[in-house]
N, C-alpha and C. Protein backbone atom coordinates (compact mmCIF):
# COMPACT_ATOMS: atom_id res chain seq x y z
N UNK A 1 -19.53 117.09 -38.95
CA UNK A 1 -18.57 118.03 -38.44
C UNK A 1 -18.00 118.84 -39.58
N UNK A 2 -18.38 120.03 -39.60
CA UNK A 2 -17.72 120.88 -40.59
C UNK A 2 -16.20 121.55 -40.51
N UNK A 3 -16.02 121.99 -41.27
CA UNK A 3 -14.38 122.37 -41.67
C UNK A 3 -14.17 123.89 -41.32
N UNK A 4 -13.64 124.19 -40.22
CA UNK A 4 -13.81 125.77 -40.38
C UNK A 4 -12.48 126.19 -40.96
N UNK A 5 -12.79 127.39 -42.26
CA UNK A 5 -11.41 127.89 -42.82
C UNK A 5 -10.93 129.35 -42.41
N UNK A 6 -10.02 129.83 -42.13
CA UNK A 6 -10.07 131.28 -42.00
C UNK A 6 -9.13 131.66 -42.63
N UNK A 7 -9.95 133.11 -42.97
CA UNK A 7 -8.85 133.72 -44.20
C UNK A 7 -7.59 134.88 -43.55
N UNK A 8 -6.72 135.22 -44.37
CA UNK A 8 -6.01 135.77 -43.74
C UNK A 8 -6.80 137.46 -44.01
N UNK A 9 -5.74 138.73 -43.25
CA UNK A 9 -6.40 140.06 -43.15
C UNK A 9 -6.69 140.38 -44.39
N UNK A 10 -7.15 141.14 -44.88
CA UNK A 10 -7.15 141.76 -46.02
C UNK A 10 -5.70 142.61 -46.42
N UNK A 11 -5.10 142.66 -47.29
CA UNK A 11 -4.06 143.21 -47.53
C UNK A 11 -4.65 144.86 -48.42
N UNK A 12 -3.29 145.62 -48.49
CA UNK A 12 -3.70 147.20 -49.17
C UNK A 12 -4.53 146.88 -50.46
N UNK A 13 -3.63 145.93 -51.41
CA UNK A 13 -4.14 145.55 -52.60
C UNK A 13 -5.67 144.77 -52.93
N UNK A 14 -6.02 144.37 -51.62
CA UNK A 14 -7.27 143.49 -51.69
C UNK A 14 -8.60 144.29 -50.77
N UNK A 15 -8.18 145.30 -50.62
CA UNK A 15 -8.57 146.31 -49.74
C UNK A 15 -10.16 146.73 -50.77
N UNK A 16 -11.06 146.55 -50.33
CA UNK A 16 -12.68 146.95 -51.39
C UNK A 16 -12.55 148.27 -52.50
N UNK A 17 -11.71 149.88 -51.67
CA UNK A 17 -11.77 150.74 -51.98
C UNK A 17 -10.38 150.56 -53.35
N UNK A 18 -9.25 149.74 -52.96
CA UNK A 18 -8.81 148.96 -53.76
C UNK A 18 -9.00 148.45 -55.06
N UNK A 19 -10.08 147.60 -54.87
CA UNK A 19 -10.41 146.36 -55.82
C UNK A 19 -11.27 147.35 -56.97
N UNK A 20 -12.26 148.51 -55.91
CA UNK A 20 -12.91 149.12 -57.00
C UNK A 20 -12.61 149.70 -58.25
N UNK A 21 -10.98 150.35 -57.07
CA UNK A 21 -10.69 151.13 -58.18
C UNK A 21 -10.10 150.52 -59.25
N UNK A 22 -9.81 149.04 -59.66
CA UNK A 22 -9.02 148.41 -60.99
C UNK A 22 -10.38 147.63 -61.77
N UNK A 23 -11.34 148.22 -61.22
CA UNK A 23 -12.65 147.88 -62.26
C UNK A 23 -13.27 148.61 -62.78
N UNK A 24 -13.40 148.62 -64.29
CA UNK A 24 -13.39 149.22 -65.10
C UNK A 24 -14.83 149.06 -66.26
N UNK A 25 -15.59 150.17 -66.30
CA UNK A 25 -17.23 149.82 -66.46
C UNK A 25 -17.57 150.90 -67.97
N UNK A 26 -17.50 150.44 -68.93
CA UNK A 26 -18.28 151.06 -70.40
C UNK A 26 -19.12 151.48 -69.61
N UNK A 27 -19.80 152.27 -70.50
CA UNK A 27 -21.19 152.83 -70.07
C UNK A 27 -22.18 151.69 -70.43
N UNK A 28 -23.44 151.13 -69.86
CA UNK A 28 -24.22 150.09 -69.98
C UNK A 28 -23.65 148.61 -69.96
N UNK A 29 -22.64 148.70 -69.33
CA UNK A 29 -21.73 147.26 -69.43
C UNK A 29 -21.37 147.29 -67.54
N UNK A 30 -20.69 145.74 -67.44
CA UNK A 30 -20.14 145.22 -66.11
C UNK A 30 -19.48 145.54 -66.04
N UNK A 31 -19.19 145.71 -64.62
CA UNK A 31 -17.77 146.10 -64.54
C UNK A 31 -16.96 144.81 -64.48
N UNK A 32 -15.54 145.07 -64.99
CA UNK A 32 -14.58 143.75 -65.19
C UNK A 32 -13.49 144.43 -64.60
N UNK A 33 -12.20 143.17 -63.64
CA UNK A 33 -11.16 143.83 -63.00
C UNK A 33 -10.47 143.92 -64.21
N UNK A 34 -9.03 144.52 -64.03
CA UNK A 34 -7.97 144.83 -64.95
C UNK A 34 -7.21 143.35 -65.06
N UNK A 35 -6.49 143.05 -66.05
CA UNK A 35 -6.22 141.78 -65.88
C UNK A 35 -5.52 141.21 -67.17
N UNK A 36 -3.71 140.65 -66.91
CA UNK A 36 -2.73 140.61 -67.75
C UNK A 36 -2.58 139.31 -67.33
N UNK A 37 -2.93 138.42 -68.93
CA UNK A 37 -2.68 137.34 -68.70
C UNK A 37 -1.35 136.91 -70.48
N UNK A 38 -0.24 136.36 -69.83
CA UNK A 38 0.57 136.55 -70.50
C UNK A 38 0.67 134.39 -70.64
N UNK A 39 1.31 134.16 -71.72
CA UNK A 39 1.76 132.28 -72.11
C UNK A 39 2.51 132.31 -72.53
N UNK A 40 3.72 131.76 -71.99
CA UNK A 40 4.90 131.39 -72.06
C UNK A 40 5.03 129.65 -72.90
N UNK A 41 5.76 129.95 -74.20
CA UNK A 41 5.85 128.10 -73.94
C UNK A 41 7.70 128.37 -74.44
N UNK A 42 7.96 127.25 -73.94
CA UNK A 42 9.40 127.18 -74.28
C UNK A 42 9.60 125.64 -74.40
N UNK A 43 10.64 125.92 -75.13
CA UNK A 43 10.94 124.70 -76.49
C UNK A 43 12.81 124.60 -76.08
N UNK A 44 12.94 122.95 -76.12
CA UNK A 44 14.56 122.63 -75.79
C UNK A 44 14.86 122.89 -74.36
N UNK A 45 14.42 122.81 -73.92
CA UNK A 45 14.43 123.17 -72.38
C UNK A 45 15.02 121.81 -71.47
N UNK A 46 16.25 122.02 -71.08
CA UNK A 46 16.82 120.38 -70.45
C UNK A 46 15.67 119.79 -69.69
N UNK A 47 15.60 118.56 -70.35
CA UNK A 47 14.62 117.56 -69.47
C UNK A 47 14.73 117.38 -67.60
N UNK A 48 16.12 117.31 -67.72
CA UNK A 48 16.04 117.07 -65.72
C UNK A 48 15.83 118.13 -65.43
N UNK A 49 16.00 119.54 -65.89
CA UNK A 49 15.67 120.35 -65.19
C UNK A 49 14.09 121.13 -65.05
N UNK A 50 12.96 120.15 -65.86
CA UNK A 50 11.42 120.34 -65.36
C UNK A 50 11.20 118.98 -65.26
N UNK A 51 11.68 117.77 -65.17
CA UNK A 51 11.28 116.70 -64.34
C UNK A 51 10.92 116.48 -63.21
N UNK A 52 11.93 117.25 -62.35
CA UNK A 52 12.21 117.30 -60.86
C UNK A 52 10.94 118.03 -60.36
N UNK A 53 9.96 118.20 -59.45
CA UNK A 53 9.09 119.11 -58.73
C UNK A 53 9.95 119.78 -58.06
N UNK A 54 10.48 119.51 -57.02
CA UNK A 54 11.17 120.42 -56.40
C UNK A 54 11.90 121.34 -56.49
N UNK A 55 12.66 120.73 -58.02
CA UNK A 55 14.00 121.51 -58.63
C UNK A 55 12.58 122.86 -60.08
N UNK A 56 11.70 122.35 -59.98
CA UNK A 56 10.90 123.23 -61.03
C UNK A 56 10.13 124.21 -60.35
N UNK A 57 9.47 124.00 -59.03
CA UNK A 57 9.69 124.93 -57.63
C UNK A 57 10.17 126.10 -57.54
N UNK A 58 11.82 125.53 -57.33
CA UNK A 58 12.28 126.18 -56.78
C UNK A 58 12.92 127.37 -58.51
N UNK A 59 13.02 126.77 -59.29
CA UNK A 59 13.03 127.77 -60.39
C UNK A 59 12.04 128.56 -60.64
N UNK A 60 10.65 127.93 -60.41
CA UNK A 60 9.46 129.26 -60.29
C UNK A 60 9.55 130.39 -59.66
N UNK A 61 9.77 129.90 -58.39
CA UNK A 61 9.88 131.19 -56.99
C UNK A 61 10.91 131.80 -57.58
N UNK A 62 12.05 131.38 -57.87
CA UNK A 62 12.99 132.46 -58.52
C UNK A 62 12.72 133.23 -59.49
N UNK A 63 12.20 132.86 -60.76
CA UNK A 63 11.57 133.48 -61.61
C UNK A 63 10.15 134.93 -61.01
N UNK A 64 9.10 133.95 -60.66
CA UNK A 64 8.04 134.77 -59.33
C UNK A 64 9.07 136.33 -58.53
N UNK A 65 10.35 135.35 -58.49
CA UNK A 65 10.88 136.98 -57.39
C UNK A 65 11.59 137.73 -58.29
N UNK A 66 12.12 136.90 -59.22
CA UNK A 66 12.90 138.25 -60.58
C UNK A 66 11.55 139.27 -60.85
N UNK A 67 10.67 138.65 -61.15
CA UNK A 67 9.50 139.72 -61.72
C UNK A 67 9.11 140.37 -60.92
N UNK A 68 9.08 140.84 -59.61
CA UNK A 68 9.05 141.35 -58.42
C UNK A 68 7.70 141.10 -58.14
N UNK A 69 6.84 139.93 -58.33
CA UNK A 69 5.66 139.11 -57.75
C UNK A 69 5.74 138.90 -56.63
N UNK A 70 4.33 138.66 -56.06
CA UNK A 70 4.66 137.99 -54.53
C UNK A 70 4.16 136.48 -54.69
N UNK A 71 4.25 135.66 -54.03
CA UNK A 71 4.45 134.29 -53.66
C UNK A 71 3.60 134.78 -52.14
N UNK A 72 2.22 133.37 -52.60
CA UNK A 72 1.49 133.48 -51.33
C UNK A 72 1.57 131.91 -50.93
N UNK A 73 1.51 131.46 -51.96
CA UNK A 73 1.32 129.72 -51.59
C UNK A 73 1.69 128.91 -53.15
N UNK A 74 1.90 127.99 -52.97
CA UNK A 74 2.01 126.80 -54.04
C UNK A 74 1.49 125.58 -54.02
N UNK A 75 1.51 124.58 -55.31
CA UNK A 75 1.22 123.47 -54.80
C UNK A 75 1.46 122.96 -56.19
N UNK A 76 2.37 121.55 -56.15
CA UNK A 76 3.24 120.53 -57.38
C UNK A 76 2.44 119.35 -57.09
N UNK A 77 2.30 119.04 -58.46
CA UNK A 77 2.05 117.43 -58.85
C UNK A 77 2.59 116.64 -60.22
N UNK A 78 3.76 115.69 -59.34
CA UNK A 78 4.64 114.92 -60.28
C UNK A 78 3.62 113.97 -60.77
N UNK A 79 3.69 113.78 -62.11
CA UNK A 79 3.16 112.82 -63.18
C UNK A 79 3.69 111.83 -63.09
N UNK A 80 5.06 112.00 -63.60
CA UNK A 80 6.18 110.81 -63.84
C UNK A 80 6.21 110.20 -65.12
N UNK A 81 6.17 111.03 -66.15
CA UNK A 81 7.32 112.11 -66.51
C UNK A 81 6.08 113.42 -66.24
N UNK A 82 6.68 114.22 -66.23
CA UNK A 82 6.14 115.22 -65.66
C UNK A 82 5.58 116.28 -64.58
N UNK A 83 6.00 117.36 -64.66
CA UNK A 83 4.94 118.10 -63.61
C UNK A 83 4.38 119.41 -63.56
N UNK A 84 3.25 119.76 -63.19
CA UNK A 84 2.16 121.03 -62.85
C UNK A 84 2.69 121.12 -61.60
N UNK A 85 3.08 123.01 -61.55
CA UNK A 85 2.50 123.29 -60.67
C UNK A 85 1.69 124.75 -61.01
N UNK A 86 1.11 125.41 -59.60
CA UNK A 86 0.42 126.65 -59.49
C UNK A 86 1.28 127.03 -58.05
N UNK A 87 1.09 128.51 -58.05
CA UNK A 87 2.10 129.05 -57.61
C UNK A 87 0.70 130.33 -57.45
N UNK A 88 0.07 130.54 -56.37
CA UNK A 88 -0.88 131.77 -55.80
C UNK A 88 0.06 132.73 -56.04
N UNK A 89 -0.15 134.05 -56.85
CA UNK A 89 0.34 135.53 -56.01
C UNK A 89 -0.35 136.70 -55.68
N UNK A 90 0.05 137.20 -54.88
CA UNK A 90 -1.40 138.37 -54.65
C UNK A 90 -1.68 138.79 -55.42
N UNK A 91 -0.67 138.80 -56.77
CA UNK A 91 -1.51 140.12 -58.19
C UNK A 91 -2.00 138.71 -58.70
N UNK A 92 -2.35 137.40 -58.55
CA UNK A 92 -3.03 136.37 -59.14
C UNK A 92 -2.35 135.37 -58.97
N UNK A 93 -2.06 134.54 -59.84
CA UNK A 93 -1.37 133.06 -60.27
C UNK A 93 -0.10 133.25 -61.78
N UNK A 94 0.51 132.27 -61.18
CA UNK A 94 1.62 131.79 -62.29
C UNK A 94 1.17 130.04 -62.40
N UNK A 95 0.83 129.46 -63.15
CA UNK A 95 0.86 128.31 -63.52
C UNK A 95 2.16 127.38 -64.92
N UNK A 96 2.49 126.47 -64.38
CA UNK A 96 3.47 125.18 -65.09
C UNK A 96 3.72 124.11 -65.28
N UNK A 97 2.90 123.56 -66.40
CA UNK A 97 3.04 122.62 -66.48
C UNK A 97 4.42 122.04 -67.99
N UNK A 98 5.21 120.70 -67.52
CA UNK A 98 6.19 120.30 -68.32
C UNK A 98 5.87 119.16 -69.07
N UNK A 99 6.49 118.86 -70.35
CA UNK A 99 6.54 117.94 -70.65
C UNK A 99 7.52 116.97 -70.97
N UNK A 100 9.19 116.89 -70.10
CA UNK A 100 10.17 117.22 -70.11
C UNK A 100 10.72 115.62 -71.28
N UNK A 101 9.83 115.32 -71.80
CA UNK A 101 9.96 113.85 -73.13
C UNK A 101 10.26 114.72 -74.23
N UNK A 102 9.79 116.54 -74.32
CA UNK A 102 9.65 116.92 -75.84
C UNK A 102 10.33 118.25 -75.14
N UNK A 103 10.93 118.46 -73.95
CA UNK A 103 12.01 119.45 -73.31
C UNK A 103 10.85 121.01 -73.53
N UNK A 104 9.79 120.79 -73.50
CA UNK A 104 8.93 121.94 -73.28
C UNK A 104 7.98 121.74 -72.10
N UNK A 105 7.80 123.51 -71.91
CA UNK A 105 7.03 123.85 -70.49
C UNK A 105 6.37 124.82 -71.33
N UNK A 106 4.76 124.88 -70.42
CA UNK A 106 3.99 126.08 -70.82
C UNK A 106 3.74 126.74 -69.63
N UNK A 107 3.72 128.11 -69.71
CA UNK A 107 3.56 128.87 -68.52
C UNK A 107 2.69 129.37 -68.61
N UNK A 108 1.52 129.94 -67.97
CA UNK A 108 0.27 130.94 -67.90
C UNK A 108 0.81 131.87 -66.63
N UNK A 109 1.20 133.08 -66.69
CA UNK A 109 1.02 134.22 -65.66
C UNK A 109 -0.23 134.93 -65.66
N UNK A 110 -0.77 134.98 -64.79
CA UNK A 110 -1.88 136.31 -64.62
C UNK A 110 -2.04 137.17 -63.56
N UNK A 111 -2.19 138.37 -63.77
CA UNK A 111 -1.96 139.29 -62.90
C UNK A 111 -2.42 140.17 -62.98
N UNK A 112 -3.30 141.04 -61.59
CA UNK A 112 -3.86 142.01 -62.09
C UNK A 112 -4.02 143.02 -61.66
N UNK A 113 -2.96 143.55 -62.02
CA UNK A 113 -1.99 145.04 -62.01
C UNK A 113 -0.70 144.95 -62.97
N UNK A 114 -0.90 145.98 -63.48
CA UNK A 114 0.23 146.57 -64.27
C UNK A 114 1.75 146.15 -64.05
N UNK A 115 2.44 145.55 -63.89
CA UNK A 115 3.22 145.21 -63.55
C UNK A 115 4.43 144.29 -64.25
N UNK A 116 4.05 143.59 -65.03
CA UNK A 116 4.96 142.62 -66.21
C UNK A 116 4.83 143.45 -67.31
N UNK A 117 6.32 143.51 -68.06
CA UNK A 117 6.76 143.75 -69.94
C UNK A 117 6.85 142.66 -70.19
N UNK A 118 7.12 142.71 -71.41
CA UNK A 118 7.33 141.38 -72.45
C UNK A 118 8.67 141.32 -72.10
N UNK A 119 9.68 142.53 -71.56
CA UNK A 119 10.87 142.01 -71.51
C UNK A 119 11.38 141.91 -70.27
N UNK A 120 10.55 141.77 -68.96
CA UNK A 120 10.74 141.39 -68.15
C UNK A 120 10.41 140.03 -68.02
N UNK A 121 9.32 139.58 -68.58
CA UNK A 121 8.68 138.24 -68.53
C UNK A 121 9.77 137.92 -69.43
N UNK A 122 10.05 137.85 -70.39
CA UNK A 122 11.08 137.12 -71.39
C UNK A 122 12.34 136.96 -70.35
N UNK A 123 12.88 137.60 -69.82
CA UNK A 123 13.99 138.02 -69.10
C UNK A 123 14.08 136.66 -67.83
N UNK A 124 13.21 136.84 -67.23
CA UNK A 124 12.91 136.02 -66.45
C UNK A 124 13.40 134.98 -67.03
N UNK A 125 11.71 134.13 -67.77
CA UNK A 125 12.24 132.82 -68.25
C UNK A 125 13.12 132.26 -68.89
N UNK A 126 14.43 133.09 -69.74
CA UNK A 126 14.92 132.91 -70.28
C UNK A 126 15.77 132.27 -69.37
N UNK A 127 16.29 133.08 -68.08
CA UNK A 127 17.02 133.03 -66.81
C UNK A 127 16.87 131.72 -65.86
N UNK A 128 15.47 131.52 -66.31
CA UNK A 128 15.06 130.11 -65.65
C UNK A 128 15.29 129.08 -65.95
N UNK A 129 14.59 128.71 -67.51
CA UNK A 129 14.37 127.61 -68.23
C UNK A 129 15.83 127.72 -68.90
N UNK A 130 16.50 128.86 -69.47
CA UNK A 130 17.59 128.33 -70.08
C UNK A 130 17.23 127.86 -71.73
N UNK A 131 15.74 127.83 -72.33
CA UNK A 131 15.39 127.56 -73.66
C UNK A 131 16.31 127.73 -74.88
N UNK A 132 15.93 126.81 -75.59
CA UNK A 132 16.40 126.97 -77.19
C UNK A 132 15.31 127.67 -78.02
N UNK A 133 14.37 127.81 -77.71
CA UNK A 133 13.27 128.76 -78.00
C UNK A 133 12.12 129.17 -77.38
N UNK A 134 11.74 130.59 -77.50
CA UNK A 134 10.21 130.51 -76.35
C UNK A 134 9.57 131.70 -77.58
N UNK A 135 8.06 131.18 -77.25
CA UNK A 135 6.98 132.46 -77.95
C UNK A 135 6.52 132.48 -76.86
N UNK A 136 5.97 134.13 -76.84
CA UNK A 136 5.41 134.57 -75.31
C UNK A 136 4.00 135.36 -76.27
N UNK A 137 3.17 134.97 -75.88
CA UNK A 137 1.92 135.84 -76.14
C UNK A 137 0.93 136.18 -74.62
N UNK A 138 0.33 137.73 -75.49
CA UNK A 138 0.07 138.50 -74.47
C UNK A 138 -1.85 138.05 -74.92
N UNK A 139 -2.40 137.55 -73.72
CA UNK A 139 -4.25 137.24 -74.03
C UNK A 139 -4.52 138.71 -74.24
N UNK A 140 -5.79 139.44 -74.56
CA UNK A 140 -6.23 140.40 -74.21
C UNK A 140 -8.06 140.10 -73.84
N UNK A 141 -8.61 141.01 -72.92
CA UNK A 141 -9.58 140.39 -72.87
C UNK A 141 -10.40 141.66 -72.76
């Protein structure tokens, strides 16, 4: 007995005529989508407050909605000490995992559309986590 899945409509952004247009082709090369992948780590960061799944959750989505992201779905897994989560958004994923013994979290955002600064992303987490220090580097690919 198989599993039937169904997807939801296609949205504007996921739309073919869409997708084409954020792919981007050298001459004699593939085409590759556009694509901002930013790492967050932050340092001193109160332990109960990325211990908790729920309570680290619910600071994502807040963070996710400061940056004016969308939130399609999630999904947490407590370690004990610790927790990952991933956090779907239509411009991609936000991923977090803690290590709340050494009061640091690393973040991976990716997204792909134009849409995050360094000082919006800083802004954010600062707002979130509350850190005694964060380096934010930008991948390029």
């Amino acid at each position: 007995m198989g599993t039937q899945t169904s997807f939801p409509q296609q949205t504007e952004s996921h739309h073919p005529e869409f997708v084409q247009h954020q792919l981007g082709r050298a001459p004699g090369a593939h085409a590759t989508p556009y694509i901002e992948h930013w790492v967050v780590q932050l340092q001193g960061v109160d332990p109960d407050r990325i211990n908790d799944p729920n309570r680290l959750l619910d600071t994502l989505k807040r963070a996710v909605k400061r940056m004016e992201l969308t939130h399609v779905s999630d999904h947490t897994h407590y370690f004990g000490p610790g927790v990952s989560t991933v956090i779907i958004l239509s411009e991609s994923h936000l991923s977090a995992h803690t290590w709340p013994e050494l009061g640091y979290v690393h973040v991976d955002v990716v997204t792909c559309v134009r849409k995050l600064t360094r000082q919006s992303l800083e802004a954010s987490m600062k707002d979130a986590f509350e850190p005694e220090g964060m380096r934010l580097s930008q991948l390029e690919y």
